[in-house]
Protein backbone atom coordinates (compact mmCIF):
# COMPACT_ATOMS: atom_id res chain seq x y z
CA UNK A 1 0.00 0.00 0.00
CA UNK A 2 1.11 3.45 -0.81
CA UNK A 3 2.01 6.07 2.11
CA UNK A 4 -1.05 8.09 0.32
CA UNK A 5 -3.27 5.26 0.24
CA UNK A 6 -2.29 4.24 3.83
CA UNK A 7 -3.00 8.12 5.00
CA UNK A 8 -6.76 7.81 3.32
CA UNK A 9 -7.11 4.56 5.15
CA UNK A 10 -6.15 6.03 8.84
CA UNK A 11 -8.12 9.04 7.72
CA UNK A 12 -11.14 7.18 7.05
CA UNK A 13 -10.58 4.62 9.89
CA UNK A 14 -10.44 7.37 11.99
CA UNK A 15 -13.51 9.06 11.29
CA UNK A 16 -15.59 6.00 11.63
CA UNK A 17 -14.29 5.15 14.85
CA UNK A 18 -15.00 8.77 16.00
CA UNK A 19 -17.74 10.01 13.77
CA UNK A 20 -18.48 13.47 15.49
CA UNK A 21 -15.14 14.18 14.21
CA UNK A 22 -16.69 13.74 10.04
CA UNK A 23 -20.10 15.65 10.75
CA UNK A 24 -20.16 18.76 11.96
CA UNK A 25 -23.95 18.69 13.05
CA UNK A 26 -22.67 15.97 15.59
CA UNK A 27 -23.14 17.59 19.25
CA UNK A 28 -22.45 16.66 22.72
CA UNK A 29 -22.67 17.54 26.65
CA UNK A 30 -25.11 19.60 27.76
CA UNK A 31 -27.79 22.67 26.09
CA UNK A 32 -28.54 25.13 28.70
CA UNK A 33 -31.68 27.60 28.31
CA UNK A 34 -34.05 29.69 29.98
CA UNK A 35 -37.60 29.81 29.29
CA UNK A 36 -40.89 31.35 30.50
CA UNK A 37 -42.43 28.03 29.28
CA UNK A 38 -44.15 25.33 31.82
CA UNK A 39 -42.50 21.74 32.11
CA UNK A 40 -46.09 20.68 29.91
CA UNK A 41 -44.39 22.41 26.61
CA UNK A 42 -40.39 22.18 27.51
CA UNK A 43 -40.66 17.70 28.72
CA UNK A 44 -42.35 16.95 25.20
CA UNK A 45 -39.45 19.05 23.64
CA UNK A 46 -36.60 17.81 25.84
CA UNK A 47 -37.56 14.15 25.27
CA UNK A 48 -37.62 14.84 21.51
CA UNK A 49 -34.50 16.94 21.03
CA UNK A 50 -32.51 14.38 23.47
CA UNK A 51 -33.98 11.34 21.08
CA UNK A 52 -32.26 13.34 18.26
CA UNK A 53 -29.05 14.18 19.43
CA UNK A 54 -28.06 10.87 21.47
CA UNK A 55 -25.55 11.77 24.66
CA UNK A 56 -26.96 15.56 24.46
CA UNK A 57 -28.73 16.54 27.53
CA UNK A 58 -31.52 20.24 27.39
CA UNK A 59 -31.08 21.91 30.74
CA UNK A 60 -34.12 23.65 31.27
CA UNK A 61 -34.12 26.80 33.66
CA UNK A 62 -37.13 28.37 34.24
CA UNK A 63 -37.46 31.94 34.83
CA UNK A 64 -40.65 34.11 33.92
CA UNK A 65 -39.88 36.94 31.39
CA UNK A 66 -38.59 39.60 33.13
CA UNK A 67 -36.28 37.47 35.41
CA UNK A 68 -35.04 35.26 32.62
CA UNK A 69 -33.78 38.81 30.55
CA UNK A 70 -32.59 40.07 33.97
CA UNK A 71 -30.82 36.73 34.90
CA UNK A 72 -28.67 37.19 31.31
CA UNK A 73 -27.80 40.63 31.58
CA UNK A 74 -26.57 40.10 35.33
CA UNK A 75 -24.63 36.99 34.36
CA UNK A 76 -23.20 38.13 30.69
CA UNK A 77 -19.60 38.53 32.31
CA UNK A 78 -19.93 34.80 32.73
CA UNK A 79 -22.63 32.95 30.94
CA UNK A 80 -23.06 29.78 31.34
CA UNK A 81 -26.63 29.71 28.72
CA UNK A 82 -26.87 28.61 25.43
CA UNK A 83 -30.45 29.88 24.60
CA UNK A 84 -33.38 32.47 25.77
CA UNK A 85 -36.67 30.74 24.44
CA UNK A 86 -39.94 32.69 25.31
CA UNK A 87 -43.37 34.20 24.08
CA UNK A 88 -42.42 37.57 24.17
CA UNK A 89 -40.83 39.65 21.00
CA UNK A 90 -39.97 42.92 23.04
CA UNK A 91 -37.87 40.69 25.96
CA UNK A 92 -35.68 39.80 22.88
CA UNK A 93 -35.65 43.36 21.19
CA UNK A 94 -34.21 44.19 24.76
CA UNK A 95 -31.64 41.00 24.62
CA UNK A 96 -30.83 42.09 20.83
CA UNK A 97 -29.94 45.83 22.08
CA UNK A 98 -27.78 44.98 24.63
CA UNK A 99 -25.89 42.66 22.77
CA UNK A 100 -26.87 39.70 24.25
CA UNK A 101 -27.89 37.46 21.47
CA UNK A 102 -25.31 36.12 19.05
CA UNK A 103 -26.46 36.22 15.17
CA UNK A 104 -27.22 33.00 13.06
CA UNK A 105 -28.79 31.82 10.54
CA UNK A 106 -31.37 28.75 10.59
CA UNK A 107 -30.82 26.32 7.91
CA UNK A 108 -34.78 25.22 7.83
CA UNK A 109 -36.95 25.67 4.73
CA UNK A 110 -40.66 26.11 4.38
CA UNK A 111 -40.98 29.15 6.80
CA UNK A 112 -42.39 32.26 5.13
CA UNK A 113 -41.32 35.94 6.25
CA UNK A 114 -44.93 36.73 7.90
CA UNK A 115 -47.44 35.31 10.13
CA UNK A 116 -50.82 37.58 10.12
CA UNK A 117 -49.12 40.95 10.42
CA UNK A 118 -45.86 40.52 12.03
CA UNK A 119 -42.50 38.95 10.88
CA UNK A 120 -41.67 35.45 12.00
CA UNK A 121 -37.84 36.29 12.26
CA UNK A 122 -35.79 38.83 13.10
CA UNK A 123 -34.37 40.67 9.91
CA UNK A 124 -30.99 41.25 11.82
CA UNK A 125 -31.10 37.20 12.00
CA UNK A 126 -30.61 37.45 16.47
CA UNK A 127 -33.69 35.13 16.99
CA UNK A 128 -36.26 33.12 15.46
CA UNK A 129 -40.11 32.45 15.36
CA UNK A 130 -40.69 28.80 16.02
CA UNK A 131 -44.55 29.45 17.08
CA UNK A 132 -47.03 31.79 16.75
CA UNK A 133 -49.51 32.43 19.57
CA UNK A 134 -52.56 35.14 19.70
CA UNK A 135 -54.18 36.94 22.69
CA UNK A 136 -58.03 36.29 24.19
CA UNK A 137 -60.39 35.42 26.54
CA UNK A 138 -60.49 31.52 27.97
CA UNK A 139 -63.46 30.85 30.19
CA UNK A 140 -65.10 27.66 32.04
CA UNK A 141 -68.21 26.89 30.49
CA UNK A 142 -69.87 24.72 33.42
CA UNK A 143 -68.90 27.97 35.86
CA UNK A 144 -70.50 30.12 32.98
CA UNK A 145 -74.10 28.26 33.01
CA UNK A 146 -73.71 27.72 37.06
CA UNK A 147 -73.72 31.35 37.29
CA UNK A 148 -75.71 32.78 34.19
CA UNK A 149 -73.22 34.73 32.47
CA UNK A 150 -72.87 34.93 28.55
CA UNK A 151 -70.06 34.32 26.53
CA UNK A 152 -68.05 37.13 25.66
CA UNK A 153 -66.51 37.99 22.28
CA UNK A 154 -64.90 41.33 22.75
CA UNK A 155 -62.81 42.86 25.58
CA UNK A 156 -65.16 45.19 26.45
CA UNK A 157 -67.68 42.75 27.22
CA UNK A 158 -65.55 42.01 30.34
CA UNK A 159 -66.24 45.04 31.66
CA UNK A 160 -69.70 44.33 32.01
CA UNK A 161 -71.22 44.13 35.48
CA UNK A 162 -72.48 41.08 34.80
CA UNK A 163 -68.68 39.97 35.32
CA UNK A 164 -68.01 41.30 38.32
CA UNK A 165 -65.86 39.19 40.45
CA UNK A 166 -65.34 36.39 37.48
CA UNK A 167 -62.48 37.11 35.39
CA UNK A 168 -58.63 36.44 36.28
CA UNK A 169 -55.08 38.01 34.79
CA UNK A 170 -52.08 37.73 35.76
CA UNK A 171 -49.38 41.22 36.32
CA UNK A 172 -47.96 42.09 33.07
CA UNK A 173 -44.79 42.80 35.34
CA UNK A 174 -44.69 39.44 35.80
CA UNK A 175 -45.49 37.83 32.83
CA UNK A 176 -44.26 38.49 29.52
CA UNK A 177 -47.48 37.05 27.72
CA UNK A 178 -49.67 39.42 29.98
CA UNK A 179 -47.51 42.56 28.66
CA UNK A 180 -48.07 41.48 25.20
CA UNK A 181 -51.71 41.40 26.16
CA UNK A 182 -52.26 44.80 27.34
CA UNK A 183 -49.54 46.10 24.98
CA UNK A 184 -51.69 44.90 22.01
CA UNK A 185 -54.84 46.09 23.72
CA UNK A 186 -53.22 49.73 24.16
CA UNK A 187 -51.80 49.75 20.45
CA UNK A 188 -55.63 48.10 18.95
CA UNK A 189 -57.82 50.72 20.92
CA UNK A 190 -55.32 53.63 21.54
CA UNK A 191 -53.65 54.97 24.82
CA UNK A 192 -56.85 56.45 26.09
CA UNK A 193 -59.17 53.75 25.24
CA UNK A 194 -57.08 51.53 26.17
CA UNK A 195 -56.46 51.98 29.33
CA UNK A 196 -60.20 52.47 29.62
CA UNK A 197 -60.97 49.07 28.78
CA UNK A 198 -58.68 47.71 30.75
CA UNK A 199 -58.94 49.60 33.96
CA UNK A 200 -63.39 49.12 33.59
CA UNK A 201 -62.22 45.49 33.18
CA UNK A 202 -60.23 45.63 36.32
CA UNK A 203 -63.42 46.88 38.05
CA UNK A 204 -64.38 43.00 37.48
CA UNK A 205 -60.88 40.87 38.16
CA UNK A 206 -61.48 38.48 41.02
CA UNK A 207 -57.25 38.40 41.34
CA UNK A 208 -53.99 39.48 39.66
CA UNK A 209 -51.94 36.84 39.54
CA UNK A 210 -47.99 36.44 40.00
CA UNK A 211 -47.57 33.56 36.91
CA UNK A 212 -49.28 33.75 33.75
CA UNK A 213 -49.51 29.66 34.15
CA UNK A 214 -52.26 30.84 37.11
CA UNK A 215 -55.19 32.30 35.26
CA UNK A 216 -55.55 29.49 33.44
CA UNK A 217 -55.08 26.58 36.49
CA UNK A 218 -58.16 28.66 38.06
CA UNK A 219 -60.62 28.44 35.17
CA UNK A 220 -59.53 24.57 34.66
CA UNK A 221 -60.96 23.69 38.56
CA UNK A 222 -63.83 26.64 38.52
CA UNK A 223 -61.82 28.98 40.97
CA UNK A 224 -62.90 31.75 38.70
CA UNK A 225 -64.79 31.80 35.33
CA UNK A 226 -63.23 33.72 33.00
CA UNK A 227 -59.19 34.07 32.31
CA UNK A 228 -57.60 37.00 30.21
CA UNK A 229 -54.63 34.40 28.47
CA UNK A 230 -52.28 33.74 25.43
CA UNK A 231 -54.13 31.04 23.05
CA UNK A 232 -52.25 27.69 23.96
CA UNK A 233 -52.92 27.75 27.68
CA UNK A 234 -56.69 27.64 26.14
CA UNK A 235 -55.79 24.60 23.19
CA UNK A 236 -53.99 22.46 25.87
CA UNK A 237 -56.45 22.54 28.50
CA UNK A 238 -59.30 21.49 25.71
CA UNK A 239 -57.02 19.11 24.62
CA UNK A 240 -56.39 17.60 27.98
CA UNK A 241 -60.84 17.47 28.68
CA UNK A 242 -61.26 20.51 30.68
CA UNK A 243 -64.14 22.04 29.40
CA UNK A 244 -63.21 25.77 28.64
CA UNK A 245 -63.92 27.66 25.64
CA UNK A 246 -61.56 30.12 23.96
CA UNK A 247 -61.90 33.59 21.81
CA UNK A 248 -59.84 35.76 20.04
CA UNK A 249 -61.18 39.47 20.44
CA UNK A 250 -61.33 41.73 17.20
CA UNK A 251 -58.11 43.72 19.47
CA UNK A 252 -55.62 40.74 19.41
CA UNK A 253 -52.48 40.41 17.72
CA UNK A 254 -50.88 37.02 16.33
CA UNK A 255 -46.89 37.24 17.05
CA UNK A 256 -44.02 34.58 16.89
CA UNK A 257 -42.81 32.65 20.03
CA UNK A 258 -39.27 33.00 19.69
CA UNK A 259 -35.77 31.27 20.80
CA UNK A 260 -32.14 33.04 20.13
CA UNK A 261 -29.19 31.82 20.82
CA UNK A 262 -27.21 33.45 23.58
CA UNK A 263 -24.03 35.78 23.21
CA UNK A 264 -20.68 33.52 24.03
CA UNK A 265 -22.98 30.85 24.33
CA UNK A 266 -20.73 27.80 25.63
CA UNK A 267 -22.31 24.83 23.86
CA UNK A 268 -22.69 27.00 20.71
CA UNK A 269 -23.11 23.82 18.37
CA UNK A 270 -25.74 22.43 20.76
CA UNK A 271 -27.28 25.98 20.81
CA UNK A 272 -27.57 25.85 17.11
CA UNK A 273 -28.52 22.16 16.85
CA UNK A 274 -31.85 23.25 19.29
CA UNK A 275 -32.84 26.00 16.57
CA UNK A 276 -32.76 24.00 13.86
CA UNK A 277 -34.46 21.21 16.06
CA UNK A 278 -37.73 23.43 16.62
CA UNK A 279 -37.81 24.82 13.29
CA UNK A 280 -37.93 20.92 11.58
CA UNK A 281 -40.85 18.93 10.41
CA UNK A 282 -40.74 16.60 13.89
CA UNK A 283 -40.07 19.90 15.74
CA UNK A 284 -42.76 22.10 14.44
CA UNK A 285 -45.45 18.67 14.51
CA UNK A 286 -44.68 18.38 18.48
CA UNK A 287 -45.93 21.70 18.32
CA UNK A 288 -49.65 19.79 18.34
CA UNK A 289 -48.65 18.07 21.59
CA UNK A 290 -52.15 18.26 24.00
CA UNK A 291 -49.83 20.13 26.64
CA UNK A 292 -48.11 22.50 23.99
CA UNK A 293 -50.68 23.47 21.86
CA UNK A 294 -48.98 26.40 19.65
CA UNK A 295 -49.16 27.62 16.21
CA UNK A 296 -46.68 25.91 13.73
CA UNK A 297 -44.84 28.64 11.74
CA UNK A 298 -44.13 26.28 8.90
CA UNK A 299 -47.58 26.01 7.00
CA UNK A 300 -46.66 22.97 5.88
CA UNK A 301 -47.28 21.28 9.37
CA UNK A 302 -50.92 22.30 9.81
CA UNK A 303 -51.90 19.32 7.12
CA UNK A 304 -51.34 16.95 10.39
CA UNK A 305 -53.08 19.29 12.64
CA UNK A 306 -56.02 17.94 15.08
CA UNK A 307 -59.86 19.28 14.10
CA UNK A 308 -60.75 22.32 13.94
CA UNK A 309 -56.86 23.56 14.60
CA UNK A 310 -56.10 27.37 14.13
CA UNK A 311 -54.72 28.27 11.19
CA UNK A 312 -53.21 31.84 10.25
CA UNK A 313 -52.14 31.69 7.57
CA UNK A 314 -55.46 30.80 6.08
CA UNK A 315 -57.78 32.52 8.07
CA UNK A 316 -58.45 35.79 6.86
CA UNK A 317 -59.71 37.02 10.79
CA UNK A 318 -56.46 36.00 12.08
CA UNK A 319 -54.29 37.74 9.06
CA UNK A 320 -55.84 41.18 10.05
CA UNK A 321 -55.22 41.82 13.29
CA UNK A 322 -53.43 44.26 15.01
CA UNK A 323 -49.71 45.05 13.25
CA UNK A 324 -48.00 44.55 16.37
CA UNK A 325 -45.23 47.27 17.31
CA UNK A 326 -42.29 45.41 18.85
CA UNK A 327 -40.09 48.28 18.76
CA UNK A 328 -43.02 50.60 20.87
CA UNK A 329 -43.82 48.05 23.20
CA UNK A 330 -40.07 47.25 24.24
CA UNK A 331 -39.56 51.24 24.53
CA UNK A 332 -42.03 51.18 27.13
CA UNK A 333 -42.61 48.11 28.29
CA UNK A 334 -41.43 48.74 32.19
CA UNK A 335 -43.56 52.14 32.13
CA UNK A 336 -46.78 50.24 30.65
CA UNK A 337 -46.27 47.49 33.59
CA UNK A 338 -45.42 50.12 36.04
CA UNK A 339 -48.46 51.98 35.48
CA UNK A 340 -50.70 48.94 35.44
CA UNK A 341 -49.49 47.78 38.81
CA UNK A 342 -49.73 51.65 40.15
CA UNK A 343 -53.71 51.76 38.97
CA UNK A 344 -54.81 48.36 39.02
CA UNK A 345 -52.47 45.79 40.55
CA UNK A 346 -51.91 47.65 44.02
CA UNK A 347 -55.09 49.37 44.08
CA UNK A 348 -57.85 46.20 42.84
CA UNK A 349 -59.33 46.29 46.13
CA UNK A 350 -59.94 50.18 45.68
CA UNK A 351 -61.32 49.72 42.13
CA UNK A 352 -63.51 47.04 43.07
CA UNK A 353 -65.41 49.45 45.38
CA UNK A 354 -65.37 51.96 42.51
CA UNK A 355 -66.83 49.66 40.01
CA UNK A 356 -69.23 48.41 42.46
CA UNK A 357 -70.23 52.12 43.28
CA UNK A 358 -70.81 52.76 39.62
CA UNK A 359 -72.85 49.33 38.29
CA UNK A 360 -75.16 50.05 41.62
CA UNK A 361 -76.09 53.68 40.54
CA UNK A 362 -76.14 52.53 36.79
CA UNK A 363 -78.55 49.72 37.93
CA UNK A 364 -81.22 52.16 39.35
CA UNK A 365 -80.67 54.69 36.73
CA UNK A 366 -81.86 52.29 34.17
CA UNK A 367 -85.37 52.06 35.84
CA UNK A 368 -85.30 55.69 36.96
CA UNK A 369 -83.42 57.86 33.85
CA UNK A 370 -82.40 61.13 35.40
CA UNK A 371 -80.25 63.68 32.66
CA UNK A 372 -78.38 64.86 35.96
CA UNK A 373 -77.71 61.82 37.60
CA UNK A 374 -76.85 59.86 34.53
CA UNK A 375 -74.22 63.21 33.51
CA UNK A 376 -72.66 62.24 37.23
CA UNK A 377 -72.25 58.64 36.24
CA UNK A 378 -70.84 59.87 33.16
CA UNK A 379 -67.60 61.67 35.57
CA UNK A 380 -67.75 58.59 37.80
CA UNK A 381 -66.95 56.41 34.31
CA UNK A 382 -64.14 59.22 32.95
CA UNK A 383 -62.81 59.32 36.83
CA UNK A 384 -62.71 56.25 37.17
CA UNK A 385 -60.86 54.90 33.52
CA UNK A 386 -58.23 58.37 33.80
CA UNK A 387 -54.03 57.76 33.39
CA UNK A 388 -52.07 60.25 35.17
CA UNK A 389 -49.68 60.35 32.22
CA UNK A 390 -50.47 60.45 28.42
CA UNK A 391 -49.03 58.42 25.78
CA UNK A 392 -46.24 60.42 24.56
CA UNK A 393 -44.84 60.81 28.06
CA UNK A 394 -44.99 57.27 28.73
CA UNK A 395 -42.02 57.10 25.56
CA UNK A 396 -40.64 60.42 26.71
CA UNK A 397 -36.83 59.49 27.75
CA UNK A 398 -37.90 61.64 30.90
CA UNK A 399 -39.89 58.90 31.84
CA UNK A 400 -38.41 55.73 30.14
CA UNK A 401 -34.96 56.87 31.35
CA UNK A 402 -36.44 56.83 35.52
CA UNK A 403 -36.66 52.81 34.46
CA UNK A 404 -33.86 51.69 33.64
CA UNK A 405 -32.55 50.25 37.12
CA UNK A 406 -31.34 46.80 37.28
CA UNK A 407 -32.68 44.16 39.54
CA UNK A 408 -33.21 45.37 43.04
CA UNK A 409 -32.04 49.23 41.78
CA UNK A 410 -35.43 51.27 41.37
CA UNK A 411 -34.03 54.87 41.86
CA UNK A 412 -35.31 57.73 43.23
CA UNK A 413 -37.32 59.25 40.04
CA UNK A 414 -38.78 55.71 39.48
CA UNK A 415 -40.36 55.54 42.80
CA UNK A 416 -41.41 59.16 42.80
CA UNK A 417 -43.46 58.23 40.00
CA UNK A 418 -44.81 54.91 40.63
CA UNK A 419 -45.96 57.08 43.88
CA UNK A 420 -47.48 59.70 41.88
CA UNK A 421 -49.13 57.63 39.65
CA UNK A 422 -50.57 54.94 42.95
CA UNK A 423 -51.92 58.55 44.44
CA UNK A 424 -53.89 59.76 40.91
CA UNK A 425 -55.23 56.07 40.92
CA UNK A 426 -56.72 56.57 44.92
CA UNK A 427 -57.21 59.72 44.30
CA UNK A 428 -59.80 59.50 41.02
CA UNK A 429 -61.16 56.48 42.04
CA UNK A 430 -62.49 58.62 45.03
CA UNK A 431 -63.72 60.60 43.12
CA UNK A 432 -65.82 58.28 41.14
CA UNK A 433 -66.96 56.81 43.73
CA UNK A 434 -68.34 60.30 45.41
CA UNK A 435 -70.26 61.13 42.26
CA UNK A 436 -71.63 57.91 41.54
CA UNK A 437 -73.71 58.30 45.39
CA UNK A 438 -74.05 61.86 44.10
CA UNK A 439 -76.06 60.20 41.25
CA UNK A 440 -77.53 57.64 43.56
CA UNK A 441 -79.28 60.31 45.89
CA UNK A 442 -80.75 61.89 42.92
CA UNK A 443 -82.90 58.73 41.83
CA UNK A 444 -83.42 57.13 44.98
């Protein structure tokens, strides 16, 4: 045997004994990353990937939202993450500007640029859409007929008094998929009317919850009727026999799930093996998993969906909703949850009353109309639904900049405001509550 022939032979001898040396999609050790998601969507996934990529283990650290981008910018001196997977397209817009999401670019086919309004990917290629999810209502229907109460198709039907005391959400501080929520409802409606909606809404919420993954636990065992949620928590529980109905208001937005890979990422190959792993066919069909329930972005995939599935890119309803401002809603994103724990959060019990004060007079004043009364219920309503700051403050630096404290670091401006802001909340809802018994008096 030649020396050149005997070199090919050790060569290829080699690479068969060792064969992550010849394939460069070969991966080993372990895939750190932190998600929002519950162990029902991340153990169907984990099993999965691991089946794929023999001797590979997923670490799974989970961290809501907030904490997870909090967690990476704290630790970026030293990470120790591969990937940042989560529902939320500003929480990577803030990741992307601060540098801490390394650029690639997915090798999977099949995925157009869109889903409804809003682009799957990022166009600076820092992370990817591997779902799509929309924003509504989920409610209990046995808790429903137990109680009387009709099934609502719009946000402000919530805000009914019929409601009162039945619907849950959970603190868009607190949950990514919450912010989106009342992000989309302030960008569908408009600053003013949407905070209206949502703080006459608030005049009905039983609770605010800590974790998004609460709203829905309570409408699966009755706790509470009626759940403001992100679609799948909706899909899985049907899927799993509980018997809740879902609905996507006319003010919803359809937006990409997304996972990016981390910057210095140590397991970079594993990192990258995970992307392309949730972007495949047998990634995006797990996708119909009973405890995942999400949107495939491949349209492809929705040939093997279950009955009646969702599908946006076919359904005309769902490809007209709102065009969701990522770049808006990141700006503001700690001022938006800031204010909505300042006027509704920290002050439900307060708003309660208020709402109670108002549905009591309104209740009388529909048997006995009275022009003076009813323009005194009209205050109580405006009082009652007022922001102490307008739209264009709340993306004023001014304001954004009094935000921008790290974990633990609110400074001095921040807390003057969040005070201001709790005081207009106590203050107006006094008020409505005065002129809704100035109303009452006149009727009764």
């Amino acid at each position: 045997m030649t020396s050149a022939r005997l070199l090919s032979a050790v060569v290829a001898l080699s690479l068969f004994a060792c064969p992550g040396l010849g394939n460069a999609q070969a991966i080993t050790g372990k895939v750190s990353v932190v998600t929002s998601y519950a162990k029902d969507v991340t153990d169907p996934i984990k099993k999965a990937f691991e089946a794929a990529h023999p001797g590979v283990t997923l670490d799974v650290q989970n961290r809501n939202t907030n904490a997870g981008v909090k967690f990476l910018e704290e630790t970026k001196s030293n990470n120790q993450v591969d990937l940042f997977w989560a529902s939320a397209p500003d929480a990577f817009e803030a990741l992307k500007s601060r540098s801490l999401l390394q650029h690639y670019t997915p090798k999977a086919t099949g995925i157009p640029e869109k889903i409804g309004q809003f682009p799957i990917n990022d166009p600076q290629g820092y992370y990817f859409g591997f779902a799509a999810s929309g924003y509504g209502i989920m409610w209990n229907e046995r808790y429903a007929k137990a109680n009387k109460l009709p099934e609502p198709k719009e946000w402000q039907d919530l805000a009914a008094p019929v409601y009162f005391d039945h619907v849950s959400i959970a603190a868009p501080s607190r949950s990514g998929t919450t912010h989106l929520t009342i992000e989309t409802i302030l960008q569908g409606e408009g600053w003013d009317k949407g905070w209206a909606t949502l703080r006459t809404m608030a005049g009905n919420f039983r609770e605010v919850t800590e974790r998004s993954f609460g709203v829905p636990e309570a409408v699966n065992s009755g706790q509470v009727g009626y759940g403001i949620v992100i679609d799948f928590f909706a899909f899985s529980s049907q899927a799993s026999g509980f018997p809740v109905k879902f609905v996507y208001p006319g003010v919803t937005a359809i937006v990409p799930a997304n996972v990016g890979i981390v910057a210095n990422a140590p397991n970079k190959a594993g990192a990258e093996a995970f992307v392309e792993f949730l972007l495949s066919p047998q990634g995006q069909t797990l996708l119909f998993d009973p405890g995942i329930r999400r949107l495939p972005v491949n349209p492809a995939i929705y040939a093997k969906a279950p009955a009646g599935y969702p599908n946006p890119f076919t359904d005309p309803r769902l490809n007209s909703m709102v065009k969701f401002d990522v770049k808006l809603s990141e700006g503001r994103t700690n001022v938006v949850d800031a204010l909505f724990d300042q006027t509704i959060t920290f002050q439900l019990a307060d708003l309660k009353e208020t709402a109670r004060a108002i549905n009591e007079a309104a209740a009388v004043l529909a048997k006995k109309p009275n022009p003076q009364a009813e323009a005194l219920l009209k205050d109580a309503r405006a009082l009652m639904t007022a922001m102490p700051i307008t739209e264009a403050q709340a993306s004023s630096a001014e304001i954004t900049g009094a935000f921008t404290g790290g974990k633990g670091k609110k400074g001095a401006r921040q807390a003057e405001l969040e005070q201001q802001w709790a005081a207009f909340a106590k203050e107006h809802n006094a008020q409505a509550r005065a002129k809704a018994a100035d109303a009452l008096k006149l009727v009764k």
